[in-house]
C-alpha atoms as a PDB file:
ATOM      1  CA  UNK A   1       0.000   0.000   0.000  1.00  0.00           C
ATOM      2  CA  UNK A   2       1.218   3.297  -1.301  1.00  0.00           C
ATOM      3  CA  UNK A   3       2.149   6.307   1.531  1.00  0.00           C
ATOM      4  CA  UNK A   4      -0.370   8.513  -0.561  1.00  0.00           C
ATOM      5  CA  UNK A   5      -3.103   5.936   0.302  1.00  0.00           C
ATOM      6  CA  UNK A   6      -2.680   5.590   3.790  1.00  0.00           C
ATOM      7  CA  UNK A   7      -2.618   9.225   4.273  1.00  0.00           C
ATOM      8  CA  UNK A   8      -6.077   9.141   2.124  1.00  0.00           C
ATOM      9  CA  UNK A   9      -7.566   6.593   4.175  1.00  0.00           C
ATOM     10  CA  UNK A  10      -6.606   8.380   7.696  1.00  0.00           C
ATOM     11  CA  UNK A  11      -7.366  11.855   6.636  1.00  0.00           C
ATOM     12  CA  UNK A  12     -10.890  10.104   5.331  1.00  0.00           C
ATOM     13  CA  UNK A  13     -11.295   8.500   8.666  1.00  0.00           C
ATOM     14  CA  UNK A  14     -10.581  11.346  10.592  1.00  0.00           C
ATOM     15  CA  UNK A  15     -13.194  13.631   8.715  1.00  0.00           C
ATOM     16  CA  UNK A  16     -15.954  10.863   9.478  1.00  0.00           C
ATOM     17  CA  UNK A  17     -15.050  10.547  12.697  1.00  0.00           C
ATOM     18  CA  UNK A  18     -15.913  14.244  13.691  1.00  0.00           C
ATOM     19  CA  UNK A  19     -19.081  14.096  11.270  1.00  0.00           C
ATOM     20  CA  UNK A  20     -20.849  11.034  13.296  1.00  0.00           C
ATOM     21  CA  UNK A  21     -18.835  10.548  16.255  1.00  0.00           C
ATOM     22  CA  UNK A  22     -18.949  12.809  19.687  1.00  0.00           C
ATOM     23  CA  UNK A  23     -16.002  13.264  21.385  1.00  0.00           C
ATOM     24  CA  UNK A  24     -15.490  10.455  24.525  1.00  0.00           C
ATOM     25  CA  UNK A  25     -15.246  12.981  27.070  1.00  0.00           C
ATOM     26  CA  UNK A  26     -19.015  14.666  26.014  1.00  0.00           C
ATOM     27  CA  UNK A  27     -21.057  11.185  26.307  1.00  0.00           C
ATOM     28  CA  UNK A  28     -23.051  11.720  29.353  1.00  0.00           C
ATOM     29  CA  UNK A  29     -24.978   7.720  29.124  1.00  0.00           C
ATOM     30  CA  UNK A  30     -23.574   4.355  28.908  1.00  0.00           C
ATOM     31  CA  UNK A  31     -26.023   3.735  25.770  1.00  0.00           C
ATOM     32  CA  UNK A  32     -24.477   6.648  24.120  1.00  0.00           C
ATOM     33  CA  UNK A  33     -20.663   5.314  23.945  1.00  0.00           C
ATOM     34  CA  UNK A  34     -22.132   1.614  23.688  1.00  0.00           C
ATOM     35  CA  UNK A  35     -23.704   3.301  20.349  1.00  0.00           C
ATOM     36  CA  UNK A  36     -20.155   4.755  18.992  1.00  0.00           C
ATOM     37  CA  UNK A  37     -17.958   2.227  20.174  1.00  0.00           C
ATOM     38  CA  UNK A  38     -20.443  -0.301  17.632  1.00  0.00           C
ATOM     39  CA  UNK A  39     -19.938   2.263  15.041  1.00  0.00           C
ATOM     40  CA  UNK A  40     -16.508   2.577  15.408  1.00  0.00           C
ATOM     41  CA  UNK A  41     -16.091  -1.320  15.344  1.00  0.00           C
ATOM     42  CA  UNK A  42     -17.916  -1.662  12.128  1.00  0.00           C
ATOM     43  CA  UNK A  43     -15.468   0.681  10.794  1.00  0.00           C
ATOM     44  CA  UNK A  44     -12.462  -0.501  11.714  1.00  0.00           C
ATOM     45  CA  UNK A  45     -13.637  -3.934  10.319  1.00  0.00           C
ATOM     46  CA  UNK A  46     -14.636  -2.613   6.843  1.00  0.00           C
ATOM     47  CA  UNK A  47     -11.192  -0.553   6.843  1.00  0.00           C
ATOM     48  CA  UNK A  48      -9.897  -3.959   7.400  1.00  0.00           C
ATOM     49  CA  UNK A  49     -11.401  -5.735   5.043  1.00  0.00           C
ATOM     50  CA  UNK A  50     -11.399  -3.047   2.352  1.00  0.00           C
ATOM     51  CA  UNK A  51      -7.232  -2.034   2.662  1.00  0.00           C
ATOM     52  CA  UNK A  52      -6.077  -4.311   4.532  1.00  0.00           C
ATOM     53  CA  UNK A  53      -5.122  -1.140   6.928  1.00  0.00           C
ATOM     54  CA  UNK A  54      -6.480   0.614   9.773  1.00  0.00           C
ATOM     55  CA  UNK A  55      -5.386   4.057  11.009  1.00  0.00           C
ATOM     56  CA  UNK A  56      -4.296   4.277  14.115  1.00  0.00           C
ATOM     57  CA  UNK A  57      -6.451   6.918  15.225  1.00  0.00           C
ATOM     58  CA  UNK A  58      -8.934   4.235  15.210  1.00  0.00           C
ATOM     59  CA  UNK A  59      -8.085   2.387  17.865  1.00  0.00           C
ATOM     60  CA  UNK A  60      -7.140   5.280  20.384  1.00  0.00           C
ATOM     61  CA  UNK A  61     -10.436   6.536  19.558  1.00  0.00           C
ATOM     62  CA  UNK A  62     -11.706   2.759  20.324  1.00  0.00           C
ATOM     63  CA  UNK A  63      -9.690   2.836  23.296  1.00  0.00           C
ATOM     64  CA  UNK A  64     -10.865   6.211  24.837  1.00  0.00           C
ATOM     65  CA  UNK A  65     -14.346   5.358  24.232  1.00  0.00           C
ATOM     66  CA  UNK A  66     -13.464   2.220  26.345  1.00  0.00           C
ATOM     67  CA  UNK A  67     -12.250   3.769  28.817  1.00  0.00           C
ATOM     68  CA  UNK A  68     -14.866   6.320  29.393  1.00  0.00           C
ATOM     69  CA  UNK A  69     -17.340   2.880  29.284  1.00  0.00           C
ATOM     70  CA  UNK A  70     -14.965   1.893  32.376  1.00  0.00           C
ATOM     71  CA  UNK A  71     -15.316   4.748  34.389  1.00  0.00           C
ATOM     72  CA  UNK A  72     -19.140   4.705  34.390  1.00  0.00           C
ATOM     73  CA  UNK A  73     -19.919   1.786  34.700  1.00  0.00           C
ATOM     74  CA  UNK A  74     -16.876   1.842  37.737  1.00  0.00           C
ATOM     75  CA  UNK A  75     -19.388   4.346  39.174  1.00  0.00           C
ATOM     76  CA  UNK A  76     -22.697   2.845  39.039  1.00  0.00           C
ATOM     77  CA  UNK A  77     -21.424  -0.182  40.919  1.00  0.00           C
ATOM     78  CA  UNK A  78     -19.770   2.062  43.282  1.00  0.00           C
ATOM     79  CA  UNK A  79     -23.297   3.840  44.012  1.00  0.00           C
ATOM     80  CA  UNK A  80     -24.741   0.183  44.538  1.00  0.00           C
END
């Protein structure tokens, strides 16, 4: 895969992600990241599938939205 390609494909990814995707830190419900992190997984497989390549990004945005699944659902057992 060509340098020019992969730079396509991340700057592409990049521009959907702040088009359909909130940012971690503003999700306020578990549903809510749930919802994105689905999204985000469907796109990192057809990236996959499609180039054989997935931008980084991807998966710190995958991992962010994990964590922020962590730390509320951390605090609604903690209020139990």
């Amino acid at each position: 895969m060509s340098e020019h390609l992969r730079t396509q494909i991340d700057q592409e990814f990049e521009l959907f992600t702040r088009r359909n995707f909130e940012s971690p830190t503003s999700c306020r419900n578990l549903d809510q990241i749930r919802f994105y992190v689905h999204e985000l997984c469907l796109k990192i497989d057809e990236l996959e599938s499609r180039f054989h390549y997935v931008p980084h990004g991807a998966f710190t945005l995958l991992a962010q939205y994990n964590a922020c699944q962590n730390n509320m659902s951390h605090v609604d057992f903690r209020d139990l």
